[in-house]
Protein backbone atom coordinates (compact mmCIF):
# COMPACT_ATOMS: atom_id res chain seq x y z
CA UNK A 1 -17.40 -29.49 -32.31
CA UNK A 2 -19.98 -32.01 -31.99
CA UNK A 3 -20.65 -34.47 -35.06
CA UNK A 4 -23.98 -35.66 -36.51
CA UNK A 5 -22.87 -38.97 -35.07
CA UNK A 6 -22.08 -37.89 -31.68
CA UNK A 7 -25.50 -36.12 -31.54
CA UNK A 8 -28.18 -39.11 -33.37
CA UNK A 9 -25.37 -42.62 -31.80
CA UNK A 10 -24.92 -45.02 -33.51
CA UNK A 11 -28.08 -45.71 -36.30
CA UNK A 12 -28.12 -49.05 -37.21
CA UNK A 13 -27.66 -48.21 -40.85
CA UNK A 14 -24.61 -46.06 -39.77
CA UNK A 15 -23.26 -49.32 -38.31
CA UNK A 16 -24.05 -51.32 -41.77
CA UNK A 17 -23.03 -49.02 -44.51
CA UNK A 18 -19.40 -50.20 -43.60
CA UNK A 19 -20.18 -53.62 -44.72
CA UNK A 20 -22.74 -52.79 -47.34
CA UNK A 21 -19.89 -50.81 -49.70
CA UNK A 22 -16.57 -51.82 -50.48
CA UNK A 23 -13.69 -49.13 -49.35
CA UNK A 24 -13.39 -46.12 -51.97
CA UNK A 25 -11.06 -43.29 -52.74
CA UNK A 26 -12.90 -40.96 -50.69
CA UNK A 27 -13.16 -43.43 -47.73
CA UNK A 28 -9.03 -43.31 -48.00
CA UNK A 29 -8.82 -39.78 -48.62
CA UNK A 30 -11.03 -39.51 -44.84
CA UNK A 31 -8.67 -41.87 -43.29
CA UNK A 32 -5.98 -40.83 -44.46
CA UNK A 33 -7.00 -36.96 -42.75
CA UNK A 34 -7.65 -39.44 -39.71
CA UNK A 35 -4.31 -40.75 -39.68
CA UNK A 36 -2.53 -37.22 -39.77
CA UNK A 37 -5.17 -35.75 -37.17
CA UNK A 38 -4.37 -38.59 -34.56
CA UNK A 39 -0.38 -38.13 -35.28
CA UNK A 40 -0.36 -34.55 -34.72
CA UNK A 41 -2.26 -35.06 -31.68
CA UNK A 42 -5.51 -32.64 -32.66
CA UNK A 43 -7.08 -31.23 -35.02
CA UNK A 44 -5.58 -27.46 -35.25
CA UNK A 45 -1.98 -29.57 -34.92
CA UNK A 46 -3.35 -30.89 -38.26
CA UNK A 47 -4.00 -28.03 -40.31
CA UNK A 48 0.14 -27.13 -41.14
CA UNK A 49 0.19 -30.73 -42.03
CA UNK A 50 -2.95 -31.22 -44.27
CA UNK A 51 -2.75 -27.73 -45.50
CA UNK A 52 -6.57 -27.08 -44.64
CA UNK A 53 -8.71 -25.21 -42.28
CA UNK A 54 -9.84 -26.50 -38.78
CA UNK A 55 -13.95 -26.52 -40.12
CA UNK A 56 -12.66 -28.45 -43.12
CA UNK A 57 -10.72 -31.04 -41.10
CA UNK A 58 -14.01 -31.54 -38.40
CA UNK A 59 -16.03 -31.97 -41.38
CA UNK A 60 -14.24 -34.96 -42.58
CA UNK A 61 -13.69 -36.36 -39.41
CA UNK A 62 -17.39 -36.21 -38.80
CA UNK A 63 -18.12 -37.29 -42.32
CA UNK A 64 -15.59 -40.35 -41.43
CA UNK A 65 -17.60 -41.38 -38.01
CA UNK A 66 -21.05 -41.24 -39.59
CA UNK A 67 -19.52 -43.40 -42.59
CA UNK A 68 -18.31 -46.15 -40.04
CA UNK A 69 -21.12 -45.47 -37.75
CA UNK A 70 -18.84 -44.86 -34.72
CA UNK A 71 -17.12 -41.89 -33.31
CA UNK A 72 -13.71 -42.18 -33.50
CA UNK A 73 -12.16 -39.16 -31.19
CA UNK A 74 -13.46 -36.18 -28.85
CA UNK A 75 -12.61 -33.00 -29.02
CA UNK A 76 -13.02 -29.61 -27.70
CA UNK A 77 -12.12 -27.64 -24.32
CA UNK A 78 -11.26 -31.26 -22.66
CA UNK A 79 -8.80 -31.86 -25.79
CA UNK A 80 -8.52 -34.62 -28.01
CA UNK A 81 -8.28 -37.83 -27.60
CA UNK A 82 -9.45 -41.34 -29.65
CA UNK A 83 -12.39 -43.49 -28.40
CA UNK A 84 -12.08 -47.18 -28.09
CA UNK A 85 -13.56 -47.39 -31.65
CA UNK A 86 -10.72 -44.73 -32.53
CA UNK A 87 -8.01 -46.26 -31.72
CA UNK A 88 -8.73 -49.32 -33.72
CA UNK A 89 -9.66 -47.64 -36.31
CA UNK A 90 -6.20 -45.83 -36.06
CA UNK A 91 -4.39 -49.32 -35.85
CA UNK A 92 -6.81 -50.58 -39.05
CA UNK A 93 -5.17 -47.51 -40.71
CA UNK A 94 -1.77 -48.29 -40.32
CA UNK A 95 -2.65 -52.04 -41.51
CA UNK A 96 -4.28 -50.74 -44.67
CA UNK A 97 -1.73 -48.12 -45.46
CA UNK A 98 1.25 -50.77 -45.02
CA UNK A 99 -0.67 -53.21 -47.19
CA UNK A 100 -1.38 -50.52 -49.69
CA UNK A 101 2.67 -49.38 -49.73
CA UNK A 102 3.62 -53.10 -49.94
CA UNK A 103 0.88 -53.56 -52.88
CA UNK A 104 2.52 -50.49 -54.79
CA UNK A 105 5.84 -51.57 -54.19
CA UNK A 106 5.67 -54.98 -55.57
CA UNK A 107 4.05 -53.70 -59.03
CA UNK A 108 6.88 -50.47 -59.11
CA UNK A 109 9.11 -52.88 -58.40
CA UNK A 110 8.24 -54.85 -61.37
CA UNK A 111 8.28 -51.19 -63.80
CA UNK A 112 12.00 -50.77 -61.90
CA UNK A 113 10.49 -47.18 -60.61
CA UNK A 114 10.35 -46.77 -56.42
CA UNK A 115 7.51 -44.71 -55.00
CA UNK A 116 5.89 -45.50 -51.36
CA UNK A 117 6.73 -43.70 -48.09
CA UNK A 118 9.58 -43.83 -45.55
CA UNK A 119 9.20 -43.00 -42.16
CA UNK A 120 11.86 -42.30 -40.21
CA UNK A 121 12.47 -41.95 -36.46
CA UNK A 122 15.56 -40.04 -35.44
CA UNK A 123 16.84 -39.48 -31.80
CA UNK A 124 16.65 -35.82 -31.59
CA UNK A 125 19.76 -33.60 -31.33
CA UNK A 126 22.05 -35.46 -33.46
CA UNK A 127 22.46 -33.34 -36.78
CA UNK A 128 25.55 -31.73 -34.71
CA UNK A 129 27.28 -35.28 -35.31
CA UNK A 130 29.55 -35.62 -38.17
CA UNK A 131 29.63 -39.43 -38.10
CA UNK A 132 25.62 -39.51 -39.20
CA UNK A 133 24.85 -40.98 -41.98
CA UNK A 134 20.92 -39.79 -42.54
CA UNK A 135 21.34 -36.35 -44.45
CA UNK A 136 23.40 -38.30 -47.25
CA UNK A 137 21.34 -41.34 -47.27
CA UNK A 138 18.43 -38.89 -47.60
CA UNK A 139 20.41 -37.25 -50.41
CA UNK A 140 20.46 -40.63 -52.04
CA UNK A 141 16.79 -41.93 -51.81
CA UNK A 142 15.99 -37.93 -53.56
CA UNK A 143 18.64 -39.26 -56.02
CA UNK A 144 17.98 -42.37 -56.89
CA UNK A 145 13.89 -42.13 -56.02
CA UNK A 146 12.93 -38.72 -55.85
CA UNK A 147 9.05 -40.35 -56.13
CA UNK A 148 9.51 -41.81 -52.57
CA UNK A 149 7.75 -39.54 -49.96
CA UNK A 150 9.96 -39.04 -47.01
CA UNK A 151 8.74 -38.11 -43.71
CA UNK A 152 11.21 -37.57 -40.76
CA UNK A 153 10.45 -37.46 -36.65
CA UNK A 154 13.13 -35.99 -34.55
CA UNK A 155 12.07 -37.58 -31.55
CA UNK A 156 12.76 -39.41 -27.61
CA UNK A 157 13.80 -42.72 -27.56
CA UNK A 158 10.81 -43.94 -25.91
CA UNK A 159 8.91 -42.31 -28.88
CA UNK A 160 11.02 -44.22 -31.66
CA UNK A 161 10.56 -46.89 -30.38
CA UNK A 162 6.61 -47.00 -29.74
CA UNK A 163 6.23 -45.29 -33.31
CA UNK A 164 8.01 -48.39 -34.63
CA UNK A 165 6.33 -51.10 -33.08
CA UNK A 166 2.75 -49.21 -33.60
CA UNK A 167 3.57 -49.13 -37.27
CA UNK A 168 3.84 -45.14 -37.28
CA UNK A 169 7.67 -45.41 -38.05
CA UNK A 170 9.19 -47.52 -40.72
CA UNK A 171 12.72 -47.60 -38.83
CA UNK A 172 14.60 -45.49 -36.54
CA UNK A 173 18.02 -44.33 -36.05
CA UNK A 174 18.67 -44.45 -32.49
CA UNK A 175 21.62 -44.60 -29.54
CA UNK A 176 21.18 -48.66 -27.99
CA UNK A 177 21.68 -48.33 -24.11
CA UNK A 178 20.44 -52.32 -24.01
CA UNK A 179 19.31 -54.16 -26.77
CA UNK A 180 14.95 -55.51 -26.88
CA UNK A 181 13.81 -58.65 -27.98
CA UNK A 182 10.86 -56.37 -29.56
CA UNK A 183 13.78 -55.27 -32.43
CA UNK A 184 16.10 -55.81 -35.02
CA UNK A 185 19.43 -53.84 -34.73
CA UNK A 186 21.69 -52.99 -37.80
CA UNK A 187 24.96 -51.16 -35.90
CA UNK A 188 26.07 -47.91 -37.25
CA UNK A 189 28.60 -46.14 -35.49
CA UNK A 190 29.56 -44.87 -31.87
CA UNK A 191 28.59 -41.84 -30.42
CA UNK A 192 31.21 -40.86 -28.33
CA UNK A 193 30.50 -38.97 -24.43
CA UNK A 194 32.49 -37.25 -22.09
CA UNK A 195 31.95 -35.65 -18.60
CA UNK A 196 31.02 -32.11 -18.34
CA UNK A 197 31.29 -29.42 -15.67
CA UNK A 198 29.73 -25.86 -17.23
CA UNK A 199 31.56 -22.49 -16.79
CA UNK A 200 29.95 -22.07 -12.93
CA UNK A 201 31.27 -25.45 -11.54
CA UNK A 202 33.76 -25.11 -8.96
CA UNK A 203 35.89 -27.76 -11.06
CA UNK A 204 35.80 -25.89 -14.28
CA UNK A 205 39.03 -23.05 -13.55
CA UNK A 206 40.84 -26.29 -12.07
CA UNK A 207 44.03 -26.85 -13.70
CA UNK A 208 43.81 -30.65 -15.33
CA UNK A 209 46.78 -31.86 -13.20
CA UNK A 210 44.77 -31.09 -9.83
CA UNK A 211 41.70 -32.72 -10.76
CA UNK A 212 40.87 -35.54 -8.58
CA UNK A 213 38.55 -38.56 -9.02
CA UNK A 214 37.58 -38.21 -5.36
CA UNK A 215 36.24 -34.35 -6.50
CA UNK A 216 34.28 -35.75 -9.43
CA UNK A 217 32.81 -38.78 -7.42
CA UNK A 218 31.74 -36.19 -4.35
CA UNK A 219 30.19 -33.80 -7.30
CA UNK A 220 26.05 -34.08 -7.91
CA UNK A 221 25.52 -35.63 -10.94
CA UNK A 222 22.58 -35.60 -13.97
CA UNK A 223 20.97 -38.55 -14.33
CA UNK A 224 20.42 -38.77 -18.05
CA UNK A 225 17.41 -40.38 -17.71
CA UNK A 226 17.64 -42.75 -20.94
CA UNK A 227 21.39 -43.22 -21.06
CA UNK A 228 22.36 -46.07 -18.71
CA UNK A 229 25.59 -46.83 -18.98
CA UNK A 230 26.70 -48.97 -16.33
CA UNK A 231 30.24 -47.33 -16.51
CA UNK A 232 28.92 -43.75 -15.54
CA UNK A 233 28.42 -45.43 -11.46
CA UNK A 234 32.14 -46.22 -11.44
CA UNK A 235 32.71 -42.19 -11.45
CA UNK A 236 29.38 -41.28 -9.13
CA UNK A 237 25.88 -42.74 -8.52
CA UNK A 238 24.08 -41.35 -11.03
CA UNK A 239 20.98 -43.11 -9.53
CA UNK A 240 20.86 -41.77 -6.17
CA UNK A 241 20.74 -37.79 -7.38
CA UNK A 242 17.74 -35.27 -7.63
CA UNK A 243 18.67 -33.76 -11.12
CA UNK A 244 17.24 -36.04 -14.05
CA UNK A 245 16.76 -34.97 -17.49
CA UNK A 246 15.49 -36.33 -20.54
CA UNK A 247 16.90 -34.92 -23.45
CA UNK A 248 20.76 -33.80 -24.25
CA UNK A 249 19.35 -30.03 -24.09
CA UNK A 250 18.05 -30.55 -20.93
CA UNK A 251 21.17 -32.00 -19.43
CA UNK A 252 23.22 -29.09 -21.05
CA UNK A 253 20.89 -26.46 -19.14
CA UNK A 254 21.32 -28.29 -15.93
CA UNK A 255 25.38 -27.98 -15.97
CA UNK A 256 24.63 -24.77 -16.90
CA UNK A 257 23.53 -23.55 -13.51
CA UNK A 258 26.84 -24.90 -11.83
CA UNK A 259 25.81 -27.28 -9.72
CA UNK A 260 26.00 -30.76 -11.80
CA UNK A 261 28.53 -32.86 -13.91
CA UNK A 262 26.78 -34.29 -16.22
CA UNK A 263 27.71 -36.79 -19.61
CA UNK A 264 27.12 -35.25 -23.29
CA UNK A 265 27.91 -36.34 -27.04
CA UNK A 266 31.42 -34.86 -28.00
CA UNK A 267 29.90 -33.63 -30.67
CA UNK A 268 26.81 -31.51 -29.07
CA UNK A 269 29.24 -30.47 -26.15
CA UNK A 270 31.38 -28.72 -28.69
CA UNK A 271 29.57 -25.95 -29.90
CA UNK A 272 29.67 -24.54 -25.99
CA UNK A 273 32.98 -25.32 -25.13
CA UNK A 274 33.76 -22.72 -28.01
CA UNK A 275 32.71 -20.44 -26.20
CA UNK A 276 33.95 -21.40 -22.96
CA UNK A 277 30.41 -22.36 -21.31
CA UNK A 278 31.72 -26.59 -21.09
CA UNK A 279 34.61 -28.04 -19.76
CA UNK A 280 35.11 -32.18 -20.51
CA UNK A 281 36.89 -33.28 -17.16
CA UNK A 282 39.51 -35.75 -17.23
CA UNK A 283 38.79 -36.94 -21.15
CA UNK A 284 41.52 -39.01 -21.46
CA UNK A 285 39.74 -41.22 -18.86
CA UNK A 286 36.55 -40.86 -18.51
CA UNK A 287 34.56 -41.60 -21.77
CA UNK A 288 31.56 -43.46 -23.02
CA UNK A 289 30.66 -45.42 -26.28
CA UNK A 290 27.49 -45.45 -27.15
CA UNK A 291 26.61 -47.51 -30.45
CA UNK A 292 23.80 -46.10 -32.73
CA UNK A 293 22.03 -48.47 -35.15
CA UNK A 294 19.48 -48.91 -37.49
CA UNK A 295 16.07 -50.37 -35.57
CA UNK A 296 13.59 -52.29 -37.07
CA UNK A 297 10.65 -53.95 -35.98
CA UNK A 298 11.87 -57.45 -34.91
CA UNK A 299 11.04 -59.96 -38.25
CA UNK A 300 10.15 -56.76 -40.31
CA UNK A 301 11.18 -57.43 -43.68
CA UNK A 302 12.84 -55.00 -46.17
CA UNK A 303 10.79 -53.77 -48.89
CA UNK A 304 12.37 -51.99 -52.35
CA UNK A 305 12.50 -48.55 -50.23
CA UNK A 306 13.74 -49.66 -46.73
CA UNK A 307 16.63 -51.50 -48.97
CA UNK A 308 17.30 -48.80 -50.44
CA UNK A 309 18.04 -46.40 -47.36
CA UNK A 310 19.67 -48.92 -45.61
CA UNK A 311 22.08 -49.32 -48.30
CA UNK A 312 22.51 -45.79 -48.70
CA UNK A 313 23.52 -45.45 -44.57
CA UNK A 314 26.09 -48.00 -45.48
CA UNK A 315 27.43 -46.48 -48.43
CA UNK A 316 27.56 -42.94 -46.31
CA UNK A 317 29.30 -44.19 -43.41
CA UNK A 318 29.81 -47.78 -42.27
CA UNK A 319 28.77 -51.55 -41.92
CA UNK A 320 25.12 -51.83 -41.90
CA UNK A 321 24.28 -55.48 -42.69
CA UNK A 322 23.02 -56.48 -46.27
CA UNK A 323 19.27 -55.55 -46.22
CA UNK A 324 16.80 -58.61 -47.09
CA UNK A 325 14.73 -57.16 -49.87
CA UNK A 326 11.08 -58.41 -49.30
């Protein structure tokens, strides 16, 4: 749907009302639609979100463009995607929100009463874990701050990570393959792997005792694409084969077919080995650690809520470091 704005350009009283009136409730309310519409990536992705119809959504969008005198996204049969104008305006949105959170925090901090938001990105496929600490941390923010709006991503690691240098993420919880100079890491626990043949393999009726590492070396591999462990070439060159998935599903539905060995969490693998669809092959020697931590953007300081669910993942589980309340 075309906008008045997209249809007249850019007047130049469109382009000075910005600087002719201070920022007002509605001019939040409008970016605050923006925000949502450019993190579910469209306008009808919006809707569940902001609980309101498409026309209302490309009515405030529009009303938002002719109020900054720019347009900010295009949409239609070629899709959506933000302008140059859009996506600063997106990153001036996260700026102003964060300011706005740290402004309310500081004065509920001073009334001893937490509200603000927490934004959370979580590597996906990990709620079969017992170690994780998140669902009682969670518990314990509702507890102690029920006022505190939660929002959680189950998400790639690529994602997490880009969501919390953008500003879209307030933290994540995340396996650490190598540690970036972009980040702060608070270690949680280790997620413990094994190596996998499914039910179709040629290894998987082998009895234990016959299993050679020669056989699992000569045997195609899955390259977990984001889990580079250096140990996994000492059993086979992970590097070198045509079968590379992304996510822990996808590596499950490749040893699936028969033809792969392939590395998974102990505790995803379980629920197939149950039923006799997984084999681990040669456990007692063939094993990887991987640690999962607590990421923050690198110098990011803790405010009253981030304290808070940090100290709640320690209470849960294990040592997270002291938080530095902002």
């Amino acid at each position: 749907m075309e906008s008045p704005l997209s249809k007249s350009g850019n007047t130049s009283s469109a382009k000075s009302d910005i600087n002719q009136h201070n920022l007002g409730v509605a001019d939040l309310k409008l970016l605050r639609v923006f925000k949502t519409v450019v993190e579910a990536g469209g306008f009808t992705a919006a809707c569940n979100e902001l609980n309101i119809g498409l026309a209302a959504i490309s009515k405030q969008i529009s009303d938002l463009e002719i109020r900054f005198g720019m347009k900010l996204c295009t949409r239609g049969r070629e899709g959506f995607y933000l302008t140059e104008h859009g996506k600063v305006a997106y990153q001036a949105c996260l700026d102003l929100f964060s300011s706005i959170n740290q402004f309310r925090d500081k004065l509920n901090h001073a009334r001893h009463e937490l509200f603000g938001e927490l934004n959370i990105g979580i590597i996906d496929n990990t709620i079969t874990d017992p170690q994780l600490p998140v669902v009682s941390a969670l518990g314990e923010i509702y507890r102690q701050a029920p006022k505190v709006s939660i929002r959680l991503h189950a998400t790639q690691l690529d994602e997490i990570e880009r969501g919390i240098i953008d500003g879209r993420f307030t933290c994540g919880i995340m396996p650490v393959y190598q540690e970036k100079p972009e980040f702060d890491y608070y270690f949680l626990y280790h997620e413990m792997a094994y190596l996998y043949c499914g039910d179709k393999h040629p290894l998987f009726g082998v009895p234990a005792a016959e299993i050679k590492e020669s056989q699992i070396k000569s045997s195609q591999m899955v390259n977990h694409f984001y889990a580079n462990h250096s140990k996994k070439n000492i059993f086979s060159d992970v590097t070198s084969t045509h079968a590379i998935a992304v996510q822990v599903e996808a590596v499950t539905m490749l040893l699936m077919t028969g033809n792969y060995l392939g590395f998974l969490p102990e505790h995803y693998a379980s629920a197939f080995m149950g039923g006799n669809k997984l084999r681990a092959l040669m456990p007692d020697n063939i094993e990887i650690a991987t640690p999962f931590s607590l990421v923050l953007k690198k110098g990011a300081p803790f405010n009253s809520v981030m304290t808070l669910f940090s100290n709640a993942l320690k209470q849960a589980l294990i040592p997270v470091p002291e938080a530095r309340a902002s």
